[in-house]
N, C-alpha and C. Protein backbone atom coordinates (compact mmCIF):
# COMPACT_ATOMS: atom_id res chain seq x y z
N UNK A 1 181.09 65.23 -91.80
CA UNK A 1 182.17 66.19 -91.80
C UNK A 1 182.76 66.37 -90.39
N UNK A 2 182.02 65.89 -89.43
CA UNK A 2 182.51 66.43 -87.50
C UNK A 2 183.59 65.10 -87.53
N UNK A 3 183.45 63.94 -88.72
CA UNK A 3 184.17 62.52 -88.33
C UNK A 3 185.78 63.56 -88.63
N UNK A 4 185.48 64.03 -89.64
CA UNK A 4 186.49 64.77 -90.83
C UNK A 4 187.54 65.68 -89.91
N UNK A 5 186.50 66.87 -89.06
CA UNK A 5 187.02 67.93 -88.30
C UNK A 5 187.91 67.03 -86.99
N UNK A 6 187.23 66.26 -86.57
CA UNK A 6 187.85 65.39 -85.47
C UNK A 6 189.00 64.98 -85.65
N UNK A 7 189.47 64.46 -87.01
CA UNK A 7 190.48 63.21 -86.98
C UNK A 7 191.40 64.62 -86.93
N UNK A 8 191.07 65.69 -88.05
CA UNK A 8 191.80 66.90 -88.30
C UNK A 8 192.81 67.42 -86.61
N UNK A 9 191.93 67.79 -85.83
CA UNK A 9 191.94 68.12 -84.46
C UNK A 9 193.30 67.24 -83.67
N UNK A 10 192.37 65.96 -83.89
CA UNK A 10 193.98 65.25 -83.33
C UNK A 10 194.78 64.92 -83.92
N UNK A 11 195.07 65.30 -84.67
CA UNK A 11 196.76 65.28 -85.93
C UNK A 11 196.92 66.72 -85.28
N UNK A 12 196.89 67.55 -85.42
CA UNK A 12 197.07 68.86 -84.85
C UNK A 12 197.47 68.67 -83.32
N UNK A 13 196.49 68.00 -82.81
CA UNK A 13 197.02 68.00 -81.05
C UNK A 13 198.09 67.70 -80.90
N UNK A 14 198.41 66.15 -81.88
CA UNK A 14 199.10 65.35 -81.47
C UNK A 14 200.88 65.43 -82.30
N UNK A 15 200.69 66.69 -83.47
CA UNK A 15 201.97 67.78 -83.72
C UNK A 15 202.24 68.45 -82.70
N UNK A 16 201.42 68.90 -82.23
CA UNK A 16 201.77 70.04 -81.26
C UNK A 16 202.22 69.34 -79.90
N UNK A 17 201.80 68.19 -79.28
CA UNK A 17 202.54 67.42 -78.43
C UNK A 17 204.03 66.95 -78.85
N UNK A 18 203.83 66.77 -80.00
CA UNK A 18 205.12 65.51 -79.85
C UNK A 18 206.32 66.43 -80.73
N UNK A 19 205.99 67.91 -81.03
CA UNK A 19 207.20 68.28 -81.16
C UNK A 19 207.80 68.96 -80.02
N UNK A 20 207.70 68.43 -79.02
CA UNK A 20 208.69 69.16 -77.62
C UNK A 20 209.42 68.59 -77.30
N UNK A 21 210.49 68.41 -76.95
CA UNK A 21 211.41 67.20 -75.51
C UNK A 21 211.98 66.13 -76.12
N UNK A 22 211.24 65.96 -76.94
CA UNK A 22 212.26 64.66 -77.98
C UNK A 22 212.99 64.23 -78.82
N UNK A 23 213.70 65.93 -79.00
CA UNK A 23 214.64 66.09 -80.58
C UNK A 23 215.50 65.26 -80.34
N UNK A 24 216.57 65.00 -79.07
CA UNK A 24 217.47 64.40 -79.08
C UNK A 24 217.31 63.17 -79.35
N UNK A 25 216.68 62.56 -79.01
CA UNK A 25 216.24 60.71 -78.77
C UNK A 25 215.85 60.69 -80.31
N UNK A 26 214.84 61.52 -81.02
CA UNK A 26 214.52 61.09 -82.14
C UNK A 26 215.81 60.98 -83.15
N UNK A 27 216.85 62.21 -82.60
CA UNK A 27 218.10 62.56 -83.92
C UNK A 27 218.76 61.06 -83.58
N UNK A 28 219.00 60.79 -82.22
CA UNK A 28 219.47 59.47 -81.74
C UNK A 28 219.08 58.06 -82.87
N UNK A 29 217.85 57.75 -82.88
CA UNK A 29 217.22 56.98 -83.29
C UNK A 29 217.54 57.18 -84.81
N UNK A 30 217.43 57.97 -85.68
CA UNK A 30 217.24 58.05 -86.94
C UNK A 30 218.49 58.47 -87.15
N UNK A 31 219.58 58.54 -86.73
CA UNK A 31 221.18 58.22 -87.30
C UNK A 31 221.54 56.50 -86.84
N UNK A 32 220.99 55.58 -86.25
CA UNK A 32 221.07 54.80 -86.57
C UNK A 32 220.88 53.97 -87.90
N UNK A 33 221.95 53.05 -88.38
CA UNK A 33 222.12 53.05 -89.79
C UNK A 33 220.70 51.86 -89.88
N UNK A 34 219.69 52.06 -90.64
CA UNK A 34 219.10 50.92 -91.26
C UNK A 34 219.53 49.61 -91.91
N UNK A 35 219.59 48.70 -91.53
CA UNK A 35 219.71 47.65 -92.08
C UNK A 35 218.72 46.35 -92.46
N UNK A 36 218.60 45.78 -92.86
CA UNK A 36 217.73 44.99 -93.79
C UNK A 36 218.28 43.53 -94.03
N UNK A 37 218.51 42.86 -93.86
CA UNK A 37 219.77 41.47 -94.02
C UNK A 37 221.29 42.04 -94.14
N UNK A 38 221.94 41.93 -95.22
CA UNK A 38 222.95 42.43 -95.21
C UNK A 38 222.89 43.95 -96.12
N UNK A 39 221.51 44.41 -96.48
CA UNK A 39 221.87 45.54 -97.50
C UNK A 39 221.88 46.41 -96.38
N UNK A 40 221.44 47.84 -97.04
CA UNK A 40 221.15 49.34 -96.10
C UNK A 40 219.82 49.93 -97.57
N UNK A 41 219.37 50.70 -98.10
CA UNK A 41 218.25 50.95 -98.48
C UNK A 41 218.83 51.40 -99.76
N UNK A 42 219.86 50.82 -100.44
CA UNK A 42 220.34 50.87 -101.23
C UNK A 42 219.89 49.52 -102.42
N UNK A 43 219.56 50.15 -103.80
CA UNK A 43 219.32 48.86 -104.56
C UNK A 43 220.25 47.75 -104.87
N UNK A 44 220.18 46.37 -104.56
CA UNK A 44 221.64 45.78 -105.57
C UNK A 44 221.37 46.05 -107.40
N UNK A 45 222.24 46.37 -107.46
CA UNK A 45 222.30 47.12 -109.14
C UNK A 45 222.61 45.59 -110.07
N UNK A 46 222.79 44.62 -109.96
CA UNK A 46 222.47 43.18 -111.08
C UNK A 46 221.90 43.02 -110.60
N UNK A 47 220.44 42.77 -109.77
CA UNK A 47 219.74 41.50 -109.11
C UNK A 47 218.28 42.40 -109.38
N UNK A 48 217.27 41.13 -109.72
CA UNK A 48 215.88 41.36 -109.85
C UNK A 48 214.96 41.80 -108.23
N UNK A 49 215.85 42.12 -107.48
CA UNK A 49 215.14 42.53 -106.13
C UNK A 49 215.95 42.98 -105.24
N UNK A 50 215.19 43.85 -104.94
CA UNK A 50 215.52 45.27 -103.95
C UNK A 50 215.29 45.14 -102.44
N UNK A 51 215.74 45.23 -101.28
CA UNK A 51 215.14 45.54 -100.00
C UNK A 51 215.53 47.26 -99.73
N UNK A 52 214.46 47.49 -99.19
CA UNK A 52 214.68 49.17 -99.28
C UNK A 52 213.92 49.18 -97.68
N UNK A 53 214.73 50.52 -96.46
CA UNK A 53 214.61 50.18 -95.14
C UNK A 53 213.96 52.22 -95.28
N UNK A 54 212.55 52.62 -94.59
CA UNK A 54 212.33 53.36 -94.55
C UNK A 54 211.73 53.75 -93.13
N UNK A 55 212.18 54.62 -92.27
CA UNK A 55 211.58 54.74 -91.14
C UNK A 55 210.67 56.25 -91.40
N UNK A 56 209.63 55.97 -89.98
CA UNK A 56 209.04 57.13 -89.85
C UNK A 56 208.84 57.63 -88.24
N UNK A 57 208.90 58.64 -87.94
CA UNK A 57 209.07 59.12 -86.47
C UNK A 57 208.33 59.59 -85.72
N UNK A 58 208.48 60.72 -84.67
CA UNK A 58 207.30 60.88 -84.01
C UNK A 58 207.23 62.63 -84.17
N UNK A 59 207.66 62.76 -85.16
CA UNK A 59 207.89 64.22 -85.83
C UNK A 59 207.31 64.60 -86.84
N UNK A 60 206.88 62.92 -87.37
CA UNK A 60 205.87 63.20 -89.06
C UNK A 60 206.71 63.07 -89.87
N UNK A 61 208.16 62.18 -90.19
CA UNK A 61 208.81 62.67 -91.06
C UNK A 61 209.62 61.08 -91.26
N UNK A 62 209.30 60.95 -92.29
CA UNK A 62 210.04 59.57 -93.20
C UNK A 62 211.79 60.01 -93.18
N UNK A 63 212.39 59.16 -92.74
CA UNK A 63 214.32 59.62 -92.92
C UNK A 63 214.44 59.85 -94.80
N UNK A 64 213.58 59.34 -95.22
CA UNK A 64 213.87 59.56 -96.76
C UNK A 64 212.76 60.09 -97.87
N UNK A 65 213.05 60.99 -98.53
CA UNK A 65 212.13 61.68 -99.62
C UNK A 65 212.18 61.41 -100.69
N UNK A 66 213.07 60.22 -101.22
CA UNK A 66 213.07 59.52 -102.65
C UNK A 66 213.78 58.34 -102.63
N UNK A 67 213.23 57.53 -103.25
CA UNK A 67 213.34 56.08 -103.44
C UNK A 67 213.50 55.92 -104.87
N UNK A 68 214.66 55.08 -105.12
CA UNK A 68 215.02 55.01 -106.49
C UNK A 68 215.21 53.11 -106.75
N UNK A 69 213.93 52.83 -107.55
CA UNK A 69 214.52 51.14 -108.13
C UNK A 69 214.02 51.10 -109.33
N UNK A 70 214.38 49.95 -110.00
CA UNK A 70 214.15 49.69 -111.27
C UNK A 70 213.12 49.18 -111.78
N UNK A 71 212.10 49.49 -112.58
CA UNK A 71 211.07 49.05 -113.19
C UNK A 71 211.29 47.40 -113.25
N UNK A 72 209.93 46.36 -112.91
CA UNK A 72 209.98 44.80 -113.16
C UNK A 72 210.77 44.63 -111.46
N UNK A 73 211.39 45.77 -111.09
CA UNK A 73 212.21 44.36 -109.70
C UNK A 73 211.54 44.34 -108.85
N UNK A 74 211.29 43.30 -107.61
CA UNK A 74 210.66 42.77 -106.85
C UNK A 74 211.34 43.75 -105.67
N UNK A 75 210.53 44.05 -105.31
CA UNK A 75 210.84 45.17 -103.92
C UNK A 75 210.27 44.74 -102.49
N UNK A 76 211.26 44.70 -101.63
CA UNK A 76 210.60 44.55 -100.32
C UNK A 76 211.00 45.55 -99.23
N UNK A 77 209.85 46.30 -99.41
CA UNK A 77 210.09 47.84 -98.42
C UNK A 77 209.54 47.56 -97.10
N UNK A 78 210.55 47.84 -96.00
CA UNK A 78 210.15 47.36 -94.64
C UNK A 78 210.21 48.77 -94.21
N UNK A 79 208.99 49.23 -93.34
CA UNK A 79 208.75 50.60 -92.82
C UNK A 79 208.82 50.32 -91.09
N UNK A 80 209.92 51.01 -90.91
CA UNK A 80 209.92 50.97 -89.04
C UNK A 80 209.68 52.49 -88.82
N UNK A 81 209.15 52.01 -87.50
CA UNK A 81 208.34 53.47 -86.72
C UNK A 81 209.36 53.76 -85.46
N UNK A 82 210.12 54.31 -85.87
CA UNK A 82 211.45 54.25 -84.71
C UNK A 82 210.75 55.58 -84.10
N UNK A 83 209.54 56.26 -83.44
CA UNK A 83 209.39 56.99 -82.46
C UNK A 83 209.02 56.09 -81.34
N UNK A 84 207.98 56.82 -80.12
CA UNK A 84 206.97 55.72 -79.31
C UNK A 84 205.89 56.30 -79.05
N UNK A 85 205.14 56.72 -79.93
CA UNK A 85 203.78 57.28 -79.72
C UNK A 85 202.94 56.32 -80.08
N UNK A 86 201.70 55.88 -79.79
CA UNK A 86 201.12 54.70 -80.30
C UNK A 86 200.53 54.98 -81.57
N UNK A 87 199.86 54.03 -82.19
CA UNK A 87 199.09 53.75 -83.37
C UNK A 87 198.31 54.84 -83.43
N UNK A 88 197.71 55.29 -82.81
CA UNK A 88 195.74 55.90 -82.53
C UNK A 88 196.76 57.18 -82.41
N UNK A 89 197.96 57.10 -81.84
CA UNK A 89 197.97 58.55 -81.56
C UNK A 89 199.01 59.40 -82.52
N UNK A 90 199.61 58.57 -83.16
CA UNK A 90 200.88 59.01 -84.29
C UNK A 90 201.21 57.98 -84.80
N UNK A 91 200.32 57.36 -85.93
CA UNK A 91 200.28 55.97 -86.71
C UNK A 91 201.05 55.95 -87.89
N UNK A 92 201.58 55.40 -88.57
CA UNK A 92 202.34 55.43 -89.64
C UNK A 92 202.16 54.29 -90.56
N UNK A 93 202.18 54.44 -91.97
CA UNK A 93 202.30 53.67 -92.96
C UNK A 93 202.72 54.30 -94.24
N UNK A 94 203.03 53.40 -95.14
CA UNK A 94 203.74 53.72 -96.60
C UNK A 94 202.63 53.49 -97.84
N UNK A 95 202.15 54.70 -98.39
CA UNK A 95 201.16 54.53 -99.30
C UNK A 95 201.81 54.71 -100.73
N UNK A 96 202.06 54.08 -101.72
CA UNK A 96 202.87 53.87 -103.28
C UNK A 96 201.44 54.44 -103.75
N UNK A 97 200.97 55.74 -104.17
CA UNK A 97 199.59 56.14 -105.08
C UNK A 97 199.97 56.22 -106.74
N UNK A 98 199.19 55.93 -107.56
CA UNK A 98 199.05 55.86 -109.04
C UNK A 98 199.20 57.16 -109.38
N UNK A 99 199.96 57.19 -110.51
CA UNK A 99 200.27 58.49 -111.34
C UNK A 99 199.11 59.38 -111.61
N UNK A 100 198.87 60.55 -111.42
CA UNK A 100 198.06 61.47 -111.50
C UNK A 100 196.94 61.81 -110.28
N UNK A 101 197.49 61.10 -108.77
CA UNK A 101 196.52 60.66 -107.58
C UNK A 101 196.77 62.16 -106.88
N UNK A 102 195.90 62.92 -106.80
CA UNK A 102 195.87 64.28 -105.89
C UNK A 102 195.97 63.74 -104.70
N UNK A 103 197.21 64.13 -104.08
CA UNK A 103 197.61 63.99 -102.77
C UNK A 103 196.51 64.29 -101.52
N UNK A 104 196.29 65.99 -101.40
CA UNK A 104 195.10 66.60 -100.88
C UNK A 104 194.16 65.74 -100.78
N UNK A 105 193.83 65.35 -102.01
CA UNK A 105 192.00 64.75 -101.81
C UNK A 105 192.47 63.44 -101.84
N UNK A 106 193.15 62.59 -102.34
CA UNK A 106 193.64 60.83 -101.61
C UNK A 106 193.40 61.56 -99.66
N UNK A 107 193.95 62.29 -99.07
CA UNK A 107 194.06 62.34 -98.13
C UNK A 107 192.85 62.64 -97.17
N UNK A 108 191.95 63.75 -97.80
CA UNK A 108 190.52 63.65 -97.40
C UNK A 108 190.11 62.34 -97.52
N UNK A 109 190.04 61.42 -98.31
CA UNK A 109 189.29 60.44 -98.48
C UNK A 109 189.65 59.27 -97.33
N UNK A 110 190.96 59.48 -97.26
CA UNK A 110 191.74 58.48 -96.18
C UNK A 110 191.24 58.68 -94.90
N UNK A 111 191.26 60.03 -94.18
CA UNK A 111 190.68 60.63 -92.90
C UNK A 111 189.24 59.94 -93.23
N UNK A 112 188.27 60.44 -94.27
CA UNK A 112 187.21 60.02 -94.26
C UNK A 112 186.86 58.66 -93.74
N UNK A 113 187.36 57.76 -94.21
CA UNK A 113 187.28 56.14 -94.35
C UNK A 113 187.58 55.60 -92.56
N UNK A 114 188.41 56.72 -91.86
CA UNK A 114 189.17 56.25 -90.48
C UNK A 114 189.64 55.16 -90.06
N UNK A 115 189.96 54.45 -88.84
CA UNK A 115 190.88 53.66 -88.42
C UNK A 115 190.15 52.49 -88.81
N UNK A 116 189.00 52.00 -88.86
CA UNK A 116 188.19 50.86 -89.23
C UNK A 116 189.11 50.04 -90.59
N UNK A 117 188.95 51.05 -91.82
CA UNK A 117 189.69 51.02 -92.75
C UNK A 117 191.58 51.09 -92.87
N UNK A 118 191.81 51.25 -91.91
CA UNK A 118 193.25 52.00 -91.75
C UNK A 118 193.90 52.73 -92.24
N UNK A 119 192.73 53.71 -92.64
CA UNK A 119 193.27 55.57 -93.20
C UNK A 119 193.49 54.81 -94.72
N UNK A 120 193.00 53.97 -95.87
CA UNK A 120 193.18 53.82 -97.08
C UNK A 120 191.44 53.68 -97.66
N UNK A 121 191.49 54.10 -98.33
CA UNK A 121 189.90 54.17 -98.70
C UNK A 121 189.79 52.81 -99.62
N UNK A 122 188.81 52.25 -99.60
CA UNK A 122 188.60 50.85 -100.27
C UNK A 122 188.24 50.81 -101.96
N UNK A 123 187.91 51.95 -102.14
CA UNK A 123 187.80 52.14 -103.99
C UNK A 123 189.35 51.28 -104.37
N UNK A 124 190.34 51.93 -104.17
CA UNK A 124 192.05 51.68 -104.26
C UNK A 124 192.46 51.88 -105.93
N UNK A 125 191.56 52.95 -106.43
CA UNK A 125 191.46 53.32 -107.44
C UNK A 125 192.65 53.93 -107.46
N UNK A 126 193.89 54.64 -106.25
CA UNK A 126 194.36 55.29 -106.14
C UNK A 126 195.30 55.02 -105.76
N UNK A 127 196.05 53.67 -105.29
CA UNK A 127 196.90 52.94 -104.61
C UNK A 127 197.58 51.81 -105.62
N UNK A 128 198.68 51.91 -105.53
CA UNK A 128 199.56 50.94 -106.28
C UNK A 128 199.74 49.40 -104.86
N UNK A 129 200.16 50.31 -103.95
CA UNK A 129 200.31 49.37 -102.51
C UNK A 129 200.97 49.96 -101.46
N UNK A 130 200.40 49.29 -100.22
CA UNK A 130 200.49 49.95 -99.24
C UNK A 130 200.48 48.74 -97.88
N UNK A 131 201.54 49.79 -96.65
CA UNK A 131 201.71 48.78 -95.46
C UNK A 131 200.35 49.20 -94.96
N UNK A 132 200.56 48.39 -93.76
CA UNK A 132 199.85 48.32 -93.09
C UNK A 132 200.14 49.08 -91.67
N UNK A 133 199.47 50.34 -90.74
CA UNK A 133 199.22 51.12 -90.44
C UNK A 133 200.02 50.47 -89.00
N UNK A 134 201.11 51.59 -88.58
CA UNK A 134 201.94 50.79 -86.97
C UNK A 134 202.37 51.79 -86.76
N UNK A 135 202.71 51.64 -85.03
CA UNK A 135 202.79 52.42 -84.06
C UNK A 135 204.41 52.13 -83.81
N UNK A 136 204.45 53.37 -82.85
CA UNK A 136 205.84 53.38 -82.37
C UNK A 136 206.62 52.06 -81.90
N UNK A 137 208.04 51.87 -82.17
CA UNK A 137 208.42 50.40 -81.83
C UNK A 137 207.79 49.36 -82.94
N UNK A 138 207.20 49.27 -83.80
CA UNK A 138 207.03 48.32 -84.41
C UNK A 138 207.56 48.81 -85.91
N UNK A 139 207.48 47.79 -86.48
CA UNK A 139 207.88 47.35 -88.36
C UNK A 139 206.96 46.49 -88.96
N UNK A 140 206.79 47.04 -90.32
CA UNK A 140 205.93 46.31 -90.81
C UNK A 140 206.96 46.03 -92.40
N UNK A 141 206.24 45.21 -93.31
CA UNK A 141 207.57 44.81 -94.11
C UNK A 141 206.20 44.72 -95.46
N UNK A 142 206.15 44.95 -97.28
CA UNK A 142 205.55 44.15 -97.89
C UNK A 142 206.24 44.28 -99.30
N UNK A 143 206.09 43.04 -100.05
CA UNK A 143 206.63 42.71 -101.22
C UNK A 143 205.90 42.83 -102.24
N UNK A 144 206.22 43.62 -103.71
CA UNK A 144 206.21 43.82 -104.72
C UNK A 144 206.75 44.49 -106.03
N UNK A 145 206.19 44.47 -107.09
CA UNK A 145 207.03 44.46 -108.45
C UNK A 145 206.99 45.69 -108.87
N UNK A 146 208.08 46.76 -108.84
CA UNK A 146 207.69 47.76 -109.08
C UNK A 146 207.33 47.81 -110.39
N UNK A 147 206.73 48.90 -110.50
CA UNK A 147 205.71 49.26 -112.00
C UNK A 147 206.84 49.87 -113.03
N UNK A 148 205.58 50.54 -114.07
CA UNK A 148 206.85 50.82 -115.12
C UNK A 148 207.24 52.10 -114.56
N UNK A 149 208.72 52.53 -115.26
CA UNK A 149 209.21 53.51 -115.15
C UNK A 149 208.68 54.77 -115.19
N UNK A 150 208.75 55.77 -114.13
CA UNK A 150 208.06 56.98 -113.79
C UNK A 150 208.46 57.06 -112.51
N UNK A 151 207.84 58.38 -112.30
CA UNK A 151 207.89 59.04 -110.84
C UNK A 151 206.74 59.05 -110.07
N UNK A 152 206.39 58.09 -108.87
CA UNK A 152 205.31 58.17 -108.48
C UNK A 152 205.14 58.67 -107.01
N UNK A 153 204.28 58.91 -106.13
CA UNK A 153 204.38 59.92 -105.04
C UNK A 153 203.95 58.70 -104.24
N UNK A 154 204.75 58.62 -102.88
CA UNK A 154 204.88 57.71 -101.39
C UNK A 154 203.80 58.76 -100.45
N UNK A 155 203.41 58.50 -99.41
CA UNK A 155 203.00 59.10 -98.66
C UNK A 155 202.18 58.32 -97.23
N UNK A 156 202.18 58.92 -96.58
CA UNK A 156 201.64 58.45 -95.33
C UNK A 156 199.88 58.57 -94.58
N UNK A 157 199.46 57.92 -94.66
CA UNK A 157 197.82 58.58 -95.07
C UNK A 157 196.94 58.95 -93.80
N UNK A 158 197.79 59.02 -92.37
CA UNK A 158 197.59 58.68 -91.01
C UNK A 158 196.75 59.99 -91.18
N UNK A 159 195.78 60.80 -90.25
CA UNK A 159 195.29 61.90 -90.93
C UNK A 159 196.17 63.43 -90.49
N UNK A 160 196.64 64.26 -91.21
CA UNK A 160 197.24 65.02 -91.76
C UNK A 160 199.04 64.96 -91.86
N UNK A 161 199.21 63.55 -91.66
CA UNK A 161 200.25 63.14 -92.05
C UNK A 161 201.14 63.62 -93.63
N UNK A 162 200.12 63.58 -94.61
CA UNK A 162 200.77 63.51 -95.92
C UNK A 162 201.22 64.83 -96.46
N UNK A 163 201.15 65.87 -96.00
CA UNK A 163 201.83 67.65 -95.98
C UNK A 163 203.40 67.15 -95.65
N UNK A 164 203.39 66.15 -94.60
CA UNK A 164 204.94 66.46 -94.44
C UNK A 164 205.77 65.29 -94.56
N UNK A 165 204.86 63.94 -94.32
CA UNK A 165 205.64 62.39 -94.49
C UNK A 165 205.12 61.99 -96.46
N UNK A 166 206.04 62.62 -97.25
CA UNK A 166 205.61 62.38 -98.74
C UNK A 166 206.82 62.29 -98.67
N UNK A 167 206.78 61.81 -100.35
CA UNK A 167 208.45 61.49 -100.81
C UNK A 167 207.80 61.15 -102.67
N UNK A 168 209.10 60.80 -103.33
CA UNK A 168 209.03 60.49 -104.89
C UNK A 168 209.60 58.68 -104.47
N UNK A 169 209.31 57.93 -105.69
CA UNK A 169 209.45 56.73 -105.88
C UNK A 169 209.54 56.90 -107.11
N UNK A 170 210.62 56.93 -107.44
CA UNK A 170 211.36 56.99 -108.90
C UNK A 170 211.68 55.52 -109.33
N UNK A 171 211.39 55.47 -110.24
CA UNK A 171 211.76 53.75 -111.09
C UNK A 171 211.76 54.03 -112.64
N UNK A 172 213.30 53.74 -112.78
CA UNK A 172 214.14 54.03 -113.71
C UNK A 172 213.91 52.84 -114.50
């Protein structure tokens, strides 16, 4: 439980650092338009595949709280970390969890597991799919088929990330 209280501690420190001095640069950064080849994070509406562009910052906060594609299409969600705090210290990733996955306790379990694991617990009883865990200045990108139609919950599993970097993944 001190692994538990610890990780707790520095998500807390490391809110309380990084919301000072950097509103401007971050508003800077995240009105830049996302782009992706030629789309923006918009689905093409005839085509069996999607690129969808999601950033996350140094504020805790994904530019977007719902994602909308179509059941069967091939999705390639690229997650950029447009703050500059490092990995260890304000890490980010995109967690797709299975219908009925308690946010709260997915999230204990994630802290539990720590950076060894990269904040996803290895059961994955609870995970549809997920990037892989990056720091400020970097992107990470991964491909798959979205599931059937429903509303399923996104989230960020860095530890106490997921209170405020969540969102819906709607697939119509």
């Amino acid at each position: 439980m001190s692994k538990l209280r610890y990780l707790l501690m520095l998500s807390l420190a490391t809110l309380v650092i990084s919301c000072g001095g950097n509103e401007k640069k971050e508003k800077e950064e995240e009105s830049a338009p996302v782009k992706i080849g030629t789309q923006d994070s918009s689905a093409k509406e005839d085509s069996n595949s999607v690129n969808v562009g999601l950033t996350g910052n140094d504020l805790m906060q994904y530019n977007k709280n719902e994602i909308k594609v179509k059941a069967g299409q091939e999705v390639t969600l690229t997650l950029r970390h447009v703050g500059q705090q490092e990995l260890l210290v304000m890490g980010h990733n995109f967690v797709l969890l299975k219908p009925g996955t308690v946010i709260n306790e997915f999230a204990i379990k994630a802290a539990e597991v720590g950076k060894d694991a990269d904040w996803i617990p290895e059961d994955g009883k609870d995970v549809i799919v997920h990037t892989k865990m990056i720091g400020g200045g970097e992107s990470t990108s991964i491909t798959f088929t979205a599931p059937e139609a429903g509303t399923y919950d996104f989230i960020c599993s860095f530890p106490g990330h997921s209170a405020m970097m969540k969102g819906k993944f709607i697939i119509e």
